[in-house]
Protein backbone atom coordinates (compact mmCIF):
# COMPACT_ATOMS: atom_id res chain seq x y z
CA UNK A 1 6.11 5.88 11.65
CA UNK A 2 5.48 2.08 12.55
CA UNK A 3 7.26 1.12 15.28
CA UNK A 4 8.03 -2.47 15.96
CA UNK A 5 6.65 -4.12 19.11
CA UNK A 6 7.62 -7.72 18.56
CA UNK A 7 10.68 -9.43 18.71
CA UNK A 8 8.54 -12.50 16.68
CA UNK A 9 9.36 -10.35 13.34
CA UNK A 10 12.02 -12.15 11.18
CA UNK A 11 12.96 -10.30 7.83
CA UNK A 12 15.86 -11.42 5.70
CA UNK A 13 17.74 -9.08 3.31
CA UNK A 14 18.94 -11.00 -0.31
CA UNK A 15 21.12 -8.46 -1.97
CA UNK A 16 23.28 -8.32 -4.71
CA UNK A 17 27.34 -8.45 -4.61
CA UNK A 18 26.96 -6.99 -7.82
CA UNK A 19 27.63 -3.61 -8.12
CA UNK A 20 28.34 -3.58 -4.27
CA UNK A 21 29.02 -0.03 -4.03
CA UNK A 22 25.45 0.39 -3.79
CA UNK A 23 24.01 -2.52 -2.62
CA UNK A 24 26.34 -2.36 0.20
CA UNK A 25 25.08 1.28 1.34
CA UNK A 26 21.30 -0.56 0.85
CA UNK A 27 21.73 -3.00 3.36
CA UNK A 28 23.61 -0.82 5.70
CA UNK A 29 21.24 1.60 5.74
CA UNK A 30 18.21 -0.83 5.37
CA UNK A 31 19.24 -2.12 8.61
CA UNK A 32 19.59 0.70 10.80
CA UNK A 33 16.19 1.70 9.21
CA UNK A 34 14.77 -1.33 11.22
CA UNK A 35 17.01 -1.28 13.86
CA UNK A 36 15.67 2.34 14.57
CA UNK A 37 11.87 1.25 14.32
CA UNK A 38 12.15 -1.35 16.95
CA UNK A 39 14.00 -4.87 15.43
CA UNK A 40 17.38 -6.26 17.25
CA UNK A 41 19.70 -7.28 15.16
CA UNK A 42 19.50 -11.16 15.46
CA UNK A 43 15.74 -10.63 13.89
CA UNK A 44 17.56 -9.92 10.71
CA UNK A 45 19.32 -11.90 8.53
CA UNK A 46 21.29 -10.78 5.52
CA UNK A 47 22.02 -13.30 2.77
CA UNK A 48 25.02 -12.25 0.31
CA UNK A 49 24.23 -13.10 -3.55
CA UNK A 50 26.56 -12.82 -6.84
CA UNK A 51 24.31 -10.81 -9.16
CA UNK A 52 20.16 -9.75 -9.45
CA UNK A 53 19.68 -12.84 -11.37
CA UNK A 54 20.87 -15.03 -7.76
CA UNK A 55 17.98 -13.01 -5.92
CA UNK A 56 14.88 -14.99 -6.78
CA UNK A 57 15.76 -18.42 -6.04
CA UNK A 58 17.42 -17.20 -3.12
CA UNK A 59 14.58 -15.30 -2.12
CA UNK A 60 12.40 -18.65 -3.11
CA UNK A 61 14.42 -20.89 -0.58
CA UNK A 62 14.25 -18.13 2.24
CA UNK A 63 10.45 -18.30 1.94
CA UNK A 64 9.84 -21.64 1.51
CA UNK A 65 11.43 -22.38 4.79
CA UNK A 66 8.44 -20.16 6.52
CA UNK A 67 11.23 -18.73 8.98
CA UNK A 68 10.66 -15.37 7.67
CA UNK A 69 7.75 -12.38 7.98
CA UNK A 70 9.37 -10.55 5.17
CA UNK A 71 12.19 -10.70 2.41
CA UNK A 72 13.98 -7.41 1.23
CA UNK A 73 15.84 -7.71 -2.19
CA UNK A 74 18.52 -5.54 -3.18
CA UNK A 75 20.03 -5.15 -6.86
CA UNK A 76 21.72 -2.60 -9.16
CA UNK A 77 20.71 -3.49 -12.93
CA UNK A 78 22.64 -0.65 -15.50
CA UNK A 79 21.64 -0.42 -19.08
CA UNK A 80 24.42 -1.58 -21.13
CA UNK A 81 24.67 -2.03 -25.37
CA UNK A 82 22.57 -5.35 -24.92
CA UNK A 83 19.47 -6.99 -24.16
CA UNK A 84 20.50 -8.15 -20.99
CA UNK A 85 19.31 -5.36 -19.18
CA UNK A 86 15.89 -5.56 -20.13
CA UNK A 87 15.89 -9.50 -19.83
CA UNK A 88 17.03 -9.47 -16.05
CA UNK A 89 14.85 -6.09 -14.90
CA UNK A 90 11.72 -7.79 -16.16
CA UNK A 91 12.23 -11.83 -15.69
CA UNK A 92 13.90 -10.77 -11.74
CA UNK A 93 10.73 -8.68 -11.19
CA UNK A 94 8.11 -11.05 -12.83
CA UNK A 95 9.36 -13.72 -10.84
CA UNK A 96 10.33 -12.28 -7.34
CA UNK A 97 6.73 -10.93 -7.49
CA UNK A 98 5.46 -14.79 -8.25
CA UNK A 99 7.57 -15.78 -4.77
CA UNK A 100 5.28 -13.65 -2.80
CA UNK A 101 2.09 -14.32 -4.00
CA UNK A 102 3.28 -18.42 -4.09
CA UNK A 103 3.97 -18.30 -0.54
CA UNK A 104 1.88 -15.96 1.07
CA UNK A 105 4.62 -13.85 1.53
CA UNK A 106 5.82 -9.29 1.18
CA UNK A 107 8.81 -9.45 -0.81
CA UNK A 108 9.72 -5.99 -1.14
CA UNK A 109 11.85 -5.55 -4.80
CA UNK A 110 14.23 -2.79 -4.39
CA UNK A 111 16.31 -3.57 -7.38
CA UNK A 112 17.80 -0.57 -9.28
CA UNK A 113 16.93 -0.78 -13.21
CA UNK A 114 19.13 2.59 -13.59
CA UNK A 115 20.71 3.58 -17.10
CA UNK A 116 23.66 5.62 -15.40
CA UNK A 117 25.00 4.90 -11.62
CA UNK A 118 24.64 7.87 -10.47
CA UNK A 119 20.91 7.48 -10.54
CA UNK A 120 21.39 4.54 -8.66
CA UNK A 121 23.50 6.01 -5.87
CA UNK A 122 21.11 8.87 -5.67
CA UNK A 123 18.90 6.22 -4.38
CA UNK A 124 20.78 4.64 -1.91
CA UNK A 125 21.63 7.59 -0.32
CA UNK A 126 19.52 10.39 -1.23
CA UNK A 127 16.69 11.20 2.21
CA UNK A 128 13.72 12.07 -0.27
CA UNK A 129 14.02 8.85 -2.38
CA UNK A 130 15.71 6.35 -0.23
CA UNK A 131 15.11 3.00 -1.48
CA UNK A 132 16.55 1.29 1.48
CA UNK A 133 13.92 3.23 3.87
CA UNK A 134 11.39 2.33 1.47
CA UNK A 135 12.15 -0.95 1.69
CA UNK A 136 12.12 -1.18 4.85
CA UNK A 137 9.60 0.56 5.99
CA UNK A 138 7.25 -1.14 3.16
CA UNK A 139 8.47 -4.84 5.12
CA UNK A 140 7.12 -3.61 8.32
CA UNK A 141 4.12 -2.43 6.79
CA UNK A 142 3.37 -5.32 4.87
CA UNK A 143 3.63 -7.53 7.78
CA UNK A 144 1.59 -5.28 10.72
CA UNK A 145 -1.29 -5.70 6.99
CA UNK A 146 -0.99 -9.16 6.93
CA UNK A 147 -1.38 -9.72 10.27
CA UNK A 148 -4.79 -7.54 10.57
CA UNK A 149 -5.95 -9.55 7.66
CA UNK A 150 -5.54 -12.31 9.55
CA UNK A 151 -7.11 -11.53 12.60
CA UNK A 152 -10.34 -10.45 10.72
CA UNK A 153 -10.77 -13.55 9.37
């Protein structure tokens, strides 16, 4: 379990207001996740977007301003009649992804390409598949890496 020992650590949370019935229980439990493994509450910020498509420049802004060790995204994408699903899933990924290798910087993509909601509230809430944990606990992770990296240089 990593346990946080530094109240340097700043993560911000993008998610979705899409399909907030989910994203919602995300950041609510993606919180307490970090709350639990050492972070205070004013070491996390959570940023409020309209849809999965608002994410990456979001996400872009948050880490070009350097005030951040880590960015958590949070999204529900559902399969509909149309293209659109497959356009956002991919071009959101492709280009969150691009963020964190352009700026140095673990972006952690927890958005929810599901085909029926129920899959998607499985994982928000489910304890063997919990994306919010994940996501959390991948942040933390990605950081304490980093920041060995660095030291070895």
């Amino acid at each position: 379990m990593v346990l946080v020992k530094s109240n340097k650590i700043r993560l911000a949370i993008i998610a979705a207001l899409y399909r907030q019935e989910v994203t919602d229980i995300l950041v609510k439990t993606c919180v307490a996740t970090l709350l639990k493994k050492g972070l205070k509450k004013e070491q996390i910020t959570v940023v409020r977007v309209p849809g999965t498509w608002e994410l990456h420049l979001t996400a872009k802004k948050l880490a070009k301003s350097s005030k951040f060790n880590a960015l958590i995204c949070f999204g529900v994408i559902k399969k509909g009649n149309t293209y659109h699903f497959e356009q956002l899933a991919n071009e959101c990924a492709r280009v969150c992804m691009q963020i964190g290798l352009d700026y140095e910087i673990p972006l952690v993509y927890e958005v929810l390409p599901v085909y029926d909601m129920k899959d998607a509230m499985h994982r928000a809430i489910s304890s063997d598949d919990n994306r919010a944990v994940e996501g959390a606990t991948t942040a933390l992770k990605m950081i304490e890496l980093l920041k060995s990296i660095a030291r070895e240089r």
